[in-house]
N, C-alpha and C. Protein backbone atom coordinates (compact mmCIF):
# COMPACT_ATOMS: atom_id res chain seq x y z
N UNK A 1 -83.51 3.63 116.36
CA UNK A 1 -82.76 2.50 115.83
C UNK A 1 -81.36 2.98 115.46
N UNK A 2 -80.34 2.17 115.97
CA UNK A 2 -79.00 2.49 115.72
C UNK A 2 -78.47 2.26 114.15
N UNK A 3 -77.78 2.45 113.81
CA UNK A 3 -76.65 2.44 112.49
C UNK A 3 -76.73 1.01 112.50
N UNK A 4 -76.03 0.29 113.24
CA UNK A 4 -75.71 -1.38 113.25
C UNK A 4 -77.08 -1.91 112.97
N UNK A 5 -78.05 -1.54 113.64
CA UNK A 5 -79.40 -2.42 113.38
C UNK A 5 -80.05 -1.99 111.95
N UNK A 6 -79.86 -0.65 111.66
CA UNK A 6 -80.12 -0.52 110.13
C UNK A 6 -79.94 -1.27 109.50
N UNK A 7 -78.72 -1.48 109.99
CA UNK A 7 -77.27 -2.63 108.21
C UNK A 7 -78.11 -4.12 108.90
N UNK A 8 -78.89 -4.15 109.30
CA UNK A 8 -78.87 -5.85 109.68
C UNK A 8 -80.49 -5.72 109.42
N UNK A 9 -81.17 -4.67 108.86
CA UNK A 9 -82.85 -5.03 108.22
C UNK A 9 -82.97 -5.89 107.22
N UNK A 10 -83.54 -6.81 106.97
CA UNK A 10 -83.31 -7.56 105.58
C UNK A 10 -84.41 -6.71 104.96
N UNK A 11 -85.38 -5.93 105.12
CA UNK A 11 -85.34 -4.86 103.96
C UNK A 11 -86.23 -3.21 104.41
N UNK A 12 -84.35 -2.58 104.65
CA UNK A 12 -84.64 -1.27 105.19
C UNK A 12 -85.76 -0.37 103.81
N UNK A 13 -85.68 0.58 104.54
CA UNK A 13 -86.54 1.41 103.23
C UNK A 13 -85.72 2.43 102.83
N UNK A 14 -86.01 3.41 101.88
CA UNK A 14 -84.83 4.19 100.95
C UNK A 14 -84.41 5.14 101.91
N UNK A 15 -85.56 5.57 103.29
CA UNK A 15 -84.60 6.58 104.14
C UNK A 15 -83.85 5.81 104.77
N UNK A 16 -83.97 4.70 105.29
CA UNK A 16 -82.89 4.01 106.38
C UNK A 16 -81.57 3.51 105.32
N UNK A 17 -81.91 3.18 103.79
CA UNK A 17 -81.11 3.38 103.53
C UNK A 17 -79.73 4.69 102.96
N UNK A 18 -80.74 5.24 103.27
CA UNK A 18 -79.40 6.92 102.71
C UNK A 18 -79.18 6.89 103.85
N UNK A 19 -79.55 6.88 104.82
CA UNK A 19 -78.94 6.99 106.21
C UNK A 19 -77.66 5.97 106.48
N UNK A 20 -77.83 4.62 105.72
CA UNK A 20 -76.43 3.80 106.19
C UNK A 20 -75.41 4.45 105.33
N UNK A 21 -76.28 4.25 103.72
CA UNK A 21 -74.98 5.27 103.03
C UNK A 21 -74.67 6.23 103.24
N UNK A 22 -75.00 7.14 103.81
CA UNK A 22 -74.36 8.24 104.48
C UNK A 22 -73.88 8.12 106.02
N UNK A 23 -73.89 7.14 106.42
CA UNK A 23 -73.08 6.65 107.67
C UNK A 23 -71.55 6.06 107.45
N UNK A 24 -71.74 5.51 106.23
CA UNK A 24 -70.87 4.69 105.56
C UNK A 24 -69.57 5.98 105.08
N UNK A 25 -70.44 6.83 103.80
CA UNK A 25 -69.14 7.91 103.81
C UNK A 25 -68.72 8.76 104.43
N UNK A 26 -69.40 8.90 105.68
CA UNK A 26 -68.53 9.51 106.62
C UNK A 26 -67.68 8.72 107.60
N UNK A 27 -67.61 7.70 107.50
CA UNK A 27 -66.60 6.92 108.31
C UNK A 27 -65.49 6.70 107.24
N UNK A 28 -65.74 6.52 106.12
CA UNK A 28 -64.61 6.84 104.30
C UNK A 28 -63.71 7.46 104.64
N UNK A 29 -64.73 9.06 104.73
CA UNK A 29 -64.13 10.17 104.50
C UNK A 29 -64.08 11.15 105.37
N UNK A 30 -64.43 10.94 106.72
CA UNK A 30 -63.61 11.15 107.80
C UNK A 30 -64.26 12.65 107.64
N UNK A 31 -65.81 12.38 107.33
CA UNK A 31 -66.67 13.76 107.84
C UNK A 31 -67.82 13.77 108.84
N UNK A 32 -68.21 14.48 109.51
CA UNK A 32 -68.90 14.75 110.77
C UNK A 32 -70.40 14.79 110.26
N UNK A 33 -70.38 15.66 108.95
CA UNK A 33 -72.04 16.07 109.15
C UNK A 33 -72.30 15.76 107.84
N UNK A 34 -73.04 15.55 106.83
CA UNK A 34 -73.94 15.89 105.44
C UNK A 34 -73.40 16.98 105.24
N UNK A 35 -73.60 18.18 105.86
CA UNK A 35 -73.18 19.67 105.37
C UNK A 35 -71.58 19.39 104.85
N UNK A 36 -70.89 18.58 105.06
CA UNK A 36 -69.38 18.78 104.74
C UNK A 36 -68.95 17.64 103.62
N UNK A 37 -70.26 16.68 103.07
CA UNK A 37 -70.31 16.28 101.72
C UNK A 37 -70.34 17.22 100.33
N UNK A 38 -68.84 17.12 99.78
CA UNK A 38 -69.29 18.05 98.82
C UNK A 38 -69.79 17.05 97.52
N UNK A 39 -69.77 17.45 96.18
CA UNK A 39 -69.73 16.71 95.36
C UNK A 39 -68.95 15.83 94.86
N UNK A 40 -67.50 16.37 94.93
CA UNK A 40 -66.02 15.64 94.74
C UNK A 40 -66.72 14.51 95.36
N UNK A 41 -66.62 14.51 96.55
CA UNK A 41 -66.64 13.20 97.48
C UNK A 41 -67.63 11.83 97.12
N UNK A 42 -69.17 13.14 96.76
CA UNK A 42 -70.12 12.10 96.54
C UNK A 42 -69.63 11.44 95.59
N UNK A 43 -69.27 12.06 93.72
CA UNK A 43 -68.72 11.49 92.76
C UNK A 43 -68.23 10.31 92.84
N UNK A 44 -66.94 10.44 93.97
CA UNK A 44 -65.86 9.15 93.86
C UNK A 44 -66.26 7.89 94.66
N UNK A 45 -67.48 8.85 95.98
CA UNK A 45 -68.00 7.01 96.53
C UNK A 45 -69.25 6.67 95.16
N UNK A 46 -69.90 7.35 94.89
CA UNK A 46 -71.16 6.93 93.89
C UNK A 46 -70.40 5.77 93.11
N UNK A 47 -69.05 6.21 92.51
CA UNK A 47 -68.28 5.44 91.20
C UNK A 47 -67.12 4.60 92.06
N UNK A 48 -66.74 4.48 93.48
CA UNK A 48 -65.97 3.33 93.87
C UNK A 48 -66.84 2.58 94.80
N UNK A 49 -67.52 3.85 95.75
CA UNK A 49 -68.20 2.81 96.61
C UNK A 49 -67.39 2.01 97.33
N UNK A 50 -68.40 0.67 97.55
CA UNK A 50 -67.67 -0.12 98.68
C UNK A 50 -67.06 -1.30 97.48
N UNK A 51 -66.98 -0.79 96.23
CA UNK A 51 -65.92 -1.76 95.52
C UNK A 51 -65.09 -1.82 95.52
N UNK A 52 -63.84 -0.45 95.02
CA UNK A 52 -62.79 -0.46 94.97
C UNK A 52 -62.50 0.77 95.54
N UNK A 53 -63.22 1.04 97.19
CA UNK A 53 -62.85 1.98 98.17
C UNK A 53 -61.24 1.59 98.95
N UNK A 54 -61.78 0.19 99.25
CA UNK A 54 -60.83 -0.22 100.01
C UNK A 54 -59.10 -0.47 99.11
N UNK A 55 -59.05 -0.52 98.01
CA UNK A 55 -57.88 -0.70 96.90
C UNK A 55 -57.06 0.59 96.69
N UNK A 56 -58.52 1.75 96.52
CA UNK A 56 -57.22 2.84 96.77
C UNK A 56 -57.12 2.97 97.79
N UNK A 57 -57.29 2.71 99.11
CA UNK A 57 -56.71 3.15 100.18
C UNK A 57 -56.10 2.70 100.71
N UNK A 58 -55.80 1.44 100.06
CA UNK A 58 -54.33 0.79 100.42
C UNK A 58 -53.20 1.07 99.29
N UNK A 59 -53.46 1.84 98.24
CA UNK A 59 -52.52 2.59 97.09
C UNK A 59 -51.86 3.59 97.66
N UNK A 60 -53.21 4.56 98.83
CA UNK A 60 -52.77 5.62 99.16
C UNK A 60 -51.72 5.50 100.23
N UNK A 61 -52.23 4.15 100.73
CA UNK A 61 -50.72 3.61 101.81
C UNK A 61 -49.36 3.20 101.63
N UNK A 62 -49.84 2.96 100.56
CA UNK A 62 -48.27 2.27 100.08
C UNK A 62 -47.36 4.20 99.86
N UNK A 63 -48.17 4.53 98.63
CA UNK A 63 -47.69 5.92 99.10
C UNK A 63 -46.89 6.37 99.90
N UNK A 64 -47.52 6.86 100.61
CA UNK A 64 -47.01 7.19 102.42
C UNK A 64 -46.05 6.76 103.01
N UNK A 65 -46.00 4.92 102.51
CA UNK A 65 -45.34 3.86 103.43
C UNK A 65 -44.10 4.85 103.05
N UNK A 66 -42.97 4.24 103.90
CA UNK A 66 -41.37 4.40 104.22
C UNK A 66 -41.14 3.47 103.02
N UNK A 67 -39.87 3.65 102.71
CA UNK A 67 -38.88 3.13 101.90
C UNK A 67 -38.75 1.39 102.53
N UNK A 68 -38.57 1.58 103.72
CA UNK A 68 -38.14 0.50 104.31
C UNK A 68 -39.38 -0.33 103.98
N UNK A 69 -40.80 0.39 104.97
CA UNK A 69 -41.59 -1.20 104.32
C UNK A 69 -41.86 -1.36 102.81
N UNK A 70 -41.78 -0.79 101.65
CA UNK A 70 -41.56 -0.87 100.60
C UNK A 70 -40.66 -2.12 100.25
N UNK A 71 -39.32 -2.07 100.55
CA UNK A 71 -38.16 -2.79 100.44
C UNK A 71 -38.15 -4.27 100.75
N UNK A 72 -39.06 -4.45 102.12
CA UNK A 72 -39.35 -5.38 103.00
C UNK A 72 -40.13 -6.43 102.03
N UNK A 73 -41.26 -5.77 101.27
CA UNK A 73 -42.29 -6.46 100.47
C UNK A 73 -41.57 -6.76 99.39
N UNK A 74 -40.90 -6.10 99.08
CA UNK A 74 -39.43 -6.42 97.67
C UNK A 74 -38.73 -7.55 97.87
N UNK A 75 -38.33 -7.63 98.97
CA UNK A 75 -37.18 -8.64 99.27
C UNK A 75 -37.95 -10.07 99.80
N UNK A 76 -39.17 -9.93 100.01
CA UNK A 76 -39.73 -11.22 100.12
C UNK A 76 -40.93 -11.66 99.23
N UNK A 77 -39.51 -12.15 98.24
CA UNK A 77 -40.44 -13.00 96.81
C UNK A 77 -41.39 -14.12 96.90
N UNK A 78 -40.99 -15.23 98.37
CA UNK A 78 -41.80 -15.73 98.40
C UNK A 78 -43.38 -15.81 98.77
N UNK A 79 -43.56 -14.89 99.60
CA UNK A 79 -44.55 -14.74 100.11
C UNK A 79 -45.50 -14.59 99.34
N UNK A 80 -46.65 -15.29 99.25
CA UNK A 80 -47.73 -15.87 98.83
C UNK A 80 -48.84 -14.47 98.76
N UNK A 81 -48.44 -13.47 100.00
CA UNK A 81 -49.40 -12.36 100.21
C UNK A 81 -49.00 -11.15 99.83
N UNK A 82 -47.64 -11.05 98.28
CA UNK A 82 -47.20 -10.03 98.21
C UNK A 82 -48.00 -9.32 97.61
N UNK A 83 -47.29 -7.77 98.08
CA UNK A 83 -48.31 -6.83 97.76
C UNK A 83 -47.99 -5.87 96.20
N UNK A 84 -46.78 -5.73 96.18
CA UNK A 84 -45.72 -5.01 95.29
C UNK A 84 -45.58 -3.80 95.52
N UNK A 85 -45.64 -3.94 96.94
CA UNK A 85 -45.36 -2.35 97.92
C UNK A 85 -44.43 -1.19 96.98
N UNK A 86 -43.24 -2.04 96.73
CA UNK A 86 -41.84 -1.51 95.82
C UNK A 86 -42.46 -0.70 94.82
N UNK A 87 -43.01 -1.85 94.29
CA UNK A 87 -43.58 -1.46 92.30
C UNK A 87 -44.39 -0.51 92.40
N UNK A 88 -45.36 -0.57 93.13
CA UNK A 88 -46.03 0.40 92.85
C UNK A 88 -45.65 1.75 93.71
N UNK A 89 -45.02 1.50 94.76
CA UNK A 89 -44.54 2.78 95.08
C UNK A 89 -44.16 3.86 94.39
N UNK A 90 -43.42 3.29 93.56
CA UNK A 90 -42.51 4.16 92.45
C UNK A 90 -43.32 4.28 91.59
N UNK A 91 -44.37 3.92 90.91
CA UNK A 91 -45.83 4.49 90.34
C UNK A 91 -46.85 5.52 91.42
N UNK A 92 -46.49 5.19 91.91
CA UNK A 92 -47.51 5.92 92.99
C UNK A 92 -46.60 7.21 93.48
N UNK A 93 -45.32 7.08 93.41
CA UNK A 93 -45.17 8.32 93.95
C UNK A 93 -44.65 9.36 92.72
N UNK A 94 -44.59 8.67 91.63
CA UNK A 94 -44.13 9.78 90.61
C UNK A 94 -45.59 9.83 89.09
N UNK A 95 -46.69 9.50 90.04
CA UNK A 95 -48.21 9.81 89.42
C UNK A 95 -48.35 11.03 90.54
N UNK A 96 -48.04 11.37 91.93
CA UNK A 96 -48.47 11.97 92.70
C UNK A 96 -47.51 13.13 92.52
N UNK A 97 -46.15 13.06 91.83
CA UNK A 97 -45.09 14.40 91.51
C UNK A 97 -46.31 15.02 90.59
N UNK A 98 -46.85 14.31 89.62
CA UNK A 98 -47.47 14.95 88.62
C UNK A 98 -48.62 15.52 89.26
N UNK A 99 -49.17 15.31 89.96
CA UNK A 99 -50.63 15.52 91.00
C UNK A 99 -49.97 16.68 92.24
N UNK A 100 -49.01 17.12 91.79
CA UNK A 100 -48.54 17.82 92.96
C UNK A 100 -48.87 17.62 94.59
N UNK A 101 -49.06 16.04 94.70
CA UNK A 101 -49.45 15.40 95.99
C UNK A 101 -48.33 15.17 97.00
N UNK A 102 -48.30 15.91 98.08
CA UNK A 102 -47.41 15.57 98.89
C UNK A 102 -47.44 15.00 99.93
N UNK A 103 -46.20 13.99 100.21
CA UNK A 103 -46.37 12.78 100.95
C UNK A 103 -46.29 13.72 102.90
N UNK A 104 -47.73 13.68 102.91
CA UNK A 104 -48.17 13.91 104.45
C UNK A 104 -48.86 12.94 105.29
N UNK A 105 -48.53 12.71 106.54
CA UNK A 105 -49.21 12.14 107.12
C UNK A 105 -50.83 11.98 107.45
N UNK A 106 -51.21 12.99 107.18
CA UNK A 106 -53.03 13.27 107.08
C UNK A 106 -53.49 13.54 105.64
N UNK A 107 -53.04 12.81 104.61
CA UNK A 107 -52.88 13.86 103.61
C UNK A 107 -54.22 13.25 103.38
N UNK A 108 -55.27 14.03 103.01
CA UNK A 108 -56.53 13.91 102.61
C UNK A 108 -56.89 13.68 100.70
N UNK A 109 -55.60 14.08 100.29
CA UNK A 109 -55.50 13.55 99.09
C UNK A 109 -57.11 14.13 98.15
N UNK A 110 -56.95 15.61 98.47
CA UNK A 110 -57.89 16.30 97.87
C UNK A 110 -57.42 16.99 96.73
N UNK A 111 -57.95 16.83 95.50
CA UNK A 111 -57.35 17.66 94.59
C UNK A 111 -58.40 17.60 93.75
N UNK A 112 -59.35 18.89 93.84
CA UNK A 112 -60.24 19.36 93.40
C UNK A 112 -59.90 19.88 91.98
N UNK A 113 -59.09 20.08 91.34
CA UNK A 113 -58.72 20.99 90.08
C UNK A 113 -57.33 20.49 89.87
N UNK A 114 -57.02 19.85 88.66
CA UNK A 114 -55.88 19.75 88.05
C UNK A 114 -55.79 19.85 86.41
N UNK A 115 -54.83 20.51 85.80
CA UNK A 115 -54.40 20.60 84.65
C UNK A 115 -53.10 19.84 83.96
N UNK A 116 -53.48 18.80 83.23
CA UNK A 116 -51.99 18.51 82.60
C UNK A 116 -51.98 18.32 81.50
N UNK A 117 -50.68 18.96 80.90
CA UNK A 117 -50.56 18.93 79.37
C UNK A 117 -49.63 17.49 78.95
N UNK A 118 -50.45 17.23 77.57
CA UNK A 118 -49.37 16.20 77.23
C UNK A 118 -48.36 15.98 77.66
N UNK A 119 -47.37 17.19 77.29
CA UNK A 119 -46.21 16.96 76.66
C UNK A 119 -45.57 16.99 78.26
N UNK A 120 -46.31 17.34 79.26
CA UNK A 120 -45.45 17.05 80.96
C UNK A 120 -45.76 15.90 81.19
N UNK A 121 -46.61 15.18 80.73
CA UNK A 121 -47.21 14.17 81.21
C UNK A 121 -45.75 13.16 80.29
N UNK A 122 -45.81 13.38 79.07
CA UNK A 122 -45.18 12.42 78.68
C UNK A 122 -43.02 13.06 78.93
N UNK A 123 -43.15 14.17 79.75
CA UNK A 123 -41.63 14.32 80.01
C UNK A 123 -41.30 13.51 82.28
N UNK A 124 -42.48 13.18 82.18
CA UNK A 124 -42.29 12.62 83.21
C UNK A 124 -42.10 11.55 83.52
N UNK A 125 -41.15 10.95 85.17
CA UNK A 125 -41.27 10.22 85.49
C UNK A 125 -42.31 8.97 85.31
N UNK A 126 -43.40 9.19 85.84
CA UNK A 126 -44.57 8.09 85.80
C UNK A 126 -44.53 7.71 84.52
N UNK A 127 -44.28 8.18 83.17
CA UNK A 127 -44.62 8.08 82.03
C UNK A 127 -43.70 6.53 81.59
N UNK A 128 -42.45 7.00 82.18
CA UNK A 128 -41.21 6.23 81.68
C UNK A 128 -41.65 4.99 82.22
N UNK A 129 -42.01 4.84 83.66
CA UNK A 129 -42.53 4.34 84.26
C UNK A 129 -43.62 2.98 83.87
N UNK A 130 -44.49 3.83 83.42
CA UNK A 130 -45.58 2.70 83.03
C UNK A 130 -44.75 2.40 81.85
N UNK A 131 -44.21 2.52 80.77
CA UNK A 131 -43.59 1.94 79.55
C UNK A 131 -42.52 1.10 79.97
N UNK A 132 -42.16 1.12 80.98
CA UNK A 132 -40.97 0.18 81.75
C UNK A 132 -41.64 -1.12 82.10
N UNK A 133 -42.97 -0.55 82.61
CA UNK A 133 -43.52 -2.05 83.16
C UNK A 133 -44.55 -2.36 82.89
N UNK A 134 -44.97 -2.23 81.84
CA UNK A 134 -46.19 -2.27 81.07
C UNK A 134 -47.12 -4.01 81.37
N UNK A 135 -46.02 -4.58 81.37
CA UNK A 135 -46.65 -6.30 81.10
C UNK A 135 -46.93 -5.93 82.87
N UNK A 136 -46.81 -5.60 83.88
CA UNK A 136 -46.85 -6.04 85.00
C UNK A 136 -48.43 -4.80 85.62
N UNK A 137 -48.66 -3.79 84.42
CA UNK A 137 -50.01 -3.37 85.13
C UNK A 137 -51.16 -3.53 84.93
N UNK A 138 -51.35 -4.92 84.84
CA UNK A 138 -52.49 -5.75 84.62
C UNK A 138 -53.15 -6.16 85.71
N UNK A 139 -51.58 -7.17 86.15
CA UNK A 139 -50.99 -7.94 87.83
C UNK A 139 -51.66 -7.01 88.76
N UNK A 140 -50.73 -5.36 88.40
CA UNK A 140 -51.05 -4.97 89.88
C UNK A 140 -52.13 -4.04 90.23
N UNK A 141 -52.82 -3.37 89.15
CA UNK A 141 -53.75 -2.48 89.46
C UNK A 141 -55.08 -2.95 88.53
N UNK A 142 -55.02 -4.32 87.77
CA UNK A 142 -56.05 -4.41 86.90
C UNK A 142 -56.55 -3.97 85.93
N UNK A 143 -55.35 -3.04 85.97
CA UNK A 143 -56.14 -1.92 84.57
C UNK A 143 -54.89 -2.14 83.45
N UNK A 144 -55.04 -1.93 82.03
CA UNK A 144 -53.97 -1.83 81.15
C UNK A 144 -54.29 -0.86 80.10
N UNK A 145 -53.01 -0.52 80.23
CA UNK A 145 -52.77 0.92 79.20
C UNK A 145 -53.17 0.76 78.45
N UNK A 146 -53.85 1.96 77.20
CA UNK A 146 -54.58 1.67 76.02
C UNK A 146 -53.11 1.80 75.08
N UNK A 147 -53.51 0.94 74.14
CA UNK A 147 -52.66 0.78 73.00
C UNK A 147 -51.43 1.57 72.12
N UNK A 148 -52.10 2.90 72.47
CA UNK A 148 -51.27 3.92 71.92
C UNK A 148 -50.67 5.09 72.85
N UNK A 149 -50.94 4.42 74.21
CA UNK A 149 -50.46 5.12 75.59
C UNK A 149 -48.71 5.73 75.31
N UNK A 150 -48.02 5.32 74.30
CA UNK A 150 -46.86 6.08 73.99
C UNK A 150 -47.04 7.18 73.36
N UNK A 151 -47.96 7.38 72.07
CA UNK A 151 -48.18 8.34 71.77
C UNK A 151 -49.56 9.32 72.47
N UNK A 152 -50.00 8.77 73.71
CA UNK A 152 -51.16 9.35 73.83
C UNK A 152 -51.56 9.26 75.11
N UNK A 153 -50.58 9.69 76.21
CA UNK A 153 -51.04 8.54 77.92
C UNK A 153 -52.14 9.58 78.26
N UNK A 154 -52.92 10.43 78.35
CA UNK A 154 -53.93 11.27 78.69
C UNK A 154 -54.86 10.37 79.18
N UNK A 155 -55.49 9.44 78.47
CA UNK A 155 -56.05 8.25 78.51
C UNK A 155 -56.09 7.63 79.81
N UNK A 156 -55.11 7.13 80.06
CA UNK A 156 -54.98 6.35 81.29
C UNK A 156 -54.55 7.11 82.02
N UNK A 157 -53.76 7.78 82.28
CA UNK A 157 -53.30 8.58 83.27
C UNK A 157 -54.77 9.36 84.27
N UNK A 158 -55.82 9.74 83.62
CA UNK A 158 -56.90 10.00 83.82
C UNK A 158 -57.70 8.54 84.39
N UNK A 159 -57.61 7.44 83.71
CA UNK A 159 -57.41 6.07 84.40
C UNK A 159 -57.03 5.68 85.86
N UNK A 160 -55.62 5.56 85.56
CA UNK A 160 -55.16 5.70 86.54
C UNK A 160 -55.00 6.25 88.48
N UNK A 161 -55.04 7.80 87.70
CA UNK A 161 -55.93 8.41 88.79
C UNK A 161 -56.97 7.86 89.43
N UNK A 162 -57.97 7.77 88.54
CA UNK A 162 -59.38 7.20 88.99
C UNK A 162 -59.43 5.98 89.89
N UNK A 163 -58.79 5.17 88.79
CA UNK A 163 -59.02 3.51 89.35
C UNK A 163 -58.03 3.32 90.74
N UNK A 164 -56.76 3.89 90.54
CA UNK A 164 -55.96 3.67 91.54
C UNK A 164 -55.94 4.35 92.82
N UNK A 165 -56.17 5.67 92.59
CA UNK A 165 -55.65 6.55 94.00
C UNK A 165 -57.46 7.02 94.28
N UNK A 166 -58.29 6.89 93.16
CA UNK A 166 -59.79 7.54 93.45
C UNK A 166 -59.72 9.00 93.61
N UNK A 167 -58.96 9.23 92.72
CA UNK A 167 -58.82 11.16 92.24
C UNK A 167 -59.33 11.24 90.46
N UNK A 168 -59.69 12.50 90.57
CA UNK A 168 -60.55 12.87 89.09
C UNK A 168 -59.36 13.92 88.82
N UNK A 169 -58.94 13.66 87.55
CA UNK A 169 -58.36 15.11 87.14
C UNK A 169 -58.99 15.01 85.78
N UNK A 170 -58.54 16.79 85.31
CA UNK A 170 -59.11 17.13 84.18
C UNK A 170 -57.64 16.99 83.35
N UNK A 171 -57.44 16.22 82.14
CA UNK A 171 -56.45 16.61 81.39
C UNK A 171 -56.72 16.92 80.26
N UNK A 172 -55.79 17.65 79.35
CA UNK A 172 -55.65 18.39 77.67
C UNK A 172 -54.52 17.59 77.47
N UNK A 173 -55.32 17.95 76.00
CA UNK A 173 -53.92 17.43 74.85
C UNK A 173 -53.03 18.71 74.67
N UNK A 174 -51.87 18.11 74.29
CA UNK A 174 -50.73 19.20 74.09
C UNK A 174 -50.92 20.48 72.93
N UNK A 175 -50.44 21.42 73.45
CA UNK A 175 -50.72 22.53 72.28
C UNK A 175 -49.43 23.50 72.65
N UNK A 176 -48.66 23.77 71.55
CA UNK A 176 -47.70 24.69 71.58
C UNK A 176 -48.15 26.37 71.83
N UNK A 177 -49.70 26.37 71.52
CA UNK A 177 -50.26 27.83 71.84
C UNK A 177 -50.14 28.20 73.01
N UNK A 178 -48.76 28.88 73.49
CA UNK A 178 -49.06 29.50 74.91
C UNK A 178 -50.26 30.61 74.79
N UNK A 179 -50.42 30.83 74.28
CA UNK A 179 -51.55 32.01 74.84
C UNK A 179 -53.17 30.97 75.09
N UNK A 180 -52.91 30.02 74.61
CA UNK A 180 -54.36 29.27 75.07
C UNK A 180 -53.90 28.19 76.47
N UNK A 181 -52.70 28.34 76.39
CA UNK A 181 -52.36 28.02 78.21
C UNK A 181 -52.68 29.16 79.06
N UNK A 182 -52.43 30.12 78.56
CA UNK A 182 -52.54 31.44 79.57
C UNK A 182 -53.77 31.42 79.43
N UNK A 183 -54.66 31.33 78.90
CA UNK A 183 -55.91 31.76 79.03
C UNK A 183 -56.46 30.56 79.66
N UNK A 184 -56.47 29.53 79.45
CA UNK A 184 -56.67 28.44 81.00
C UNK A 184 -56.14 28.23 81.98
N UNK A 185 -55.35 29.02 81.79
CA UNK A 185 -54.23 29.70 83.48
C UNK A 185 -55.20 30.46 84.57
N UNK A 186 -55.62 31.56 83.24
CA UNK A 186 -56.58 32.71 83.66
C UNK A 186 -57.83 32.45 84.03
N UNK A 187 -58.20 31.38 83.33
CA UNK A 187 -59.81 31.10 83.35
C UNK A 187 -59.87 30.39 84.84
N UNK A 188 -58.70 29.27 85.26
CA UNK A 188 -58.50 28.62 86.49
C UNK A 188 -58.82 29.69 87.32
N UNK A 189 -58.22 30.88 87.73
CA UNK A 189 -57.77 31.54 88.57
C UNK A 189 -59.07 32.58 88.87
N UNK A 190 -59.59 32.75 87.79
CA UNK A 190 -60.76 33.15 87.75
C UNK A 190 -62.22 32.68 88.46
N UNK A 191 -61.71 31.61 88.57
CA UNK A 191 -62.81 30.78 88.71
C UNK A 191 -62.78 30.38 90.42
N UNK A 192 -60.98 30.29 90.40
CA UNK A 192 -61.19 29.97 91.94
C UNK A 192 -61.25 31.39 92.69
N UNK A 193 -61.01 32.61 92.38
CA UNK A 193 -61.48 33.85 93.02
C UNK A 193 -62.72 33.91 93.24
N UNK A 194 -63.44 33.36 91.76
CA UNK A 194 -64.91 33.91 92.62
C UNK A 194 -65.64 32.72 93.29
N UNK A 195 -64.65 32.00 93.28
CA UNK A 195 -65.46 31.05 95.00
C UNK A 195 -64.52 30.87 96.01
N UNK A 196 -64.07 31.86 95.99
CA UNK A 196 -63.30 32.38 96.98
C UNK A 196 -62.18 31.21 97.92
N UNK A 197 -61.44 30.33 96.41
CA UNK A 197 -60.77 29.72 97.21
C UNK A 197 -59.14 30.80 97.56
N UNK A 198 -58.57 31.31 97.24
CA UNK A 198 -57.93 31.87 97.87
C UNK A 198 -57.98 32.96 99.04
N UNK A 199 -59.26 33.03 99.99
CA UNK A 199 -59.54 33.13 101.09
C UNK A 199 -58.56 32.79 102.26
């Protein structure tokens, strides 16, 4: 029995169904076998799934997009099917300065391990950003900043990530102790040696 006739049982059983769901995230996520599901992956379909799969991956497009079609969606207010290509571009691409995400054409938008401290979080772009347009990220991503997101964006920004682009990062609160940065510098580095990501 094929894939298509699976999805059309009115009531498969739990192997035919791991079999569609796992037919399903590999057409997502653009993998060949089970063996190349890691956990990252499972995590973010388990918690977007086929809900809000399709939302970031039109976040992750806008991204990407050119300036021009950005501009295009800007300049036509009337249209009934706008997207806010513009608006969120400029959220999207200075959440991704902070994500050290760079705008590639295949970009698989993997980022297994991230660290951010307050106080970059709140000397950044994106930061100014969401406080600029606060009334309007309701409109466009559904989600709204928690209350004290001036003194405290860790919160959403971790949000954010999630809901919008379907990335997990780990963030900390700010601490002037460099030596307890260095030592989660160290502990990072540590950690990715002995699984040998710098291979």
């Amino acid at each position: 029995m094929n894939i298509g006739e699976l999805k059309n049982l009115a009531e498969p059983t739990l192997e035919q169904v791991a079999i569609i769901i796992l037919d399903d995230i590999k057409q997502k996520y653009h993998i060949s076998s089970a063996k190349e599901l890691d956990e990252l992956t499972l995590n973010h379909y388990k918690k977007h799934g086929r809900k809000n799969f399709d939302t970031s991956i039109e976040n992750r497009e806008i991204f990407l997009s050119p300036d021009e079609v950005r501009l295009e969606d800007y300049r036509n207010g009337s249209n009934a099917n706008k997207q806010y290509k513009f608006e969120k571009g400029q959220h999207l691409d200075a959440c991704c300065e902070l994500l050290d995400i760079k705008k590639e054409p295949n970009n698989g938008f993997d980022v297994n391990f991230i660290q951010l401290w307050e106080n970059e979080v709140k000397d950044s772009n994106w930061y100014m950003l969401i406080i600029r347009n606060w009334s309007i990220m309701k409109r466009l991503y559904g989600i709204t900043p928690n209350k004290d997101f001036a003194e405290n964006p860790l919160p959403f920004l971790k949000t954010f990530c999630d809901e919008v682009f379907g990335i997990s990062c780990l963030v900390r609160a700010d601490t002037s102790d460099i030596k307890a940065r260095d030592e989660a510098r160290d502990k990072l580095i540590k950690e990715h040696k002995k699984n040998d990501i710098y291979r």
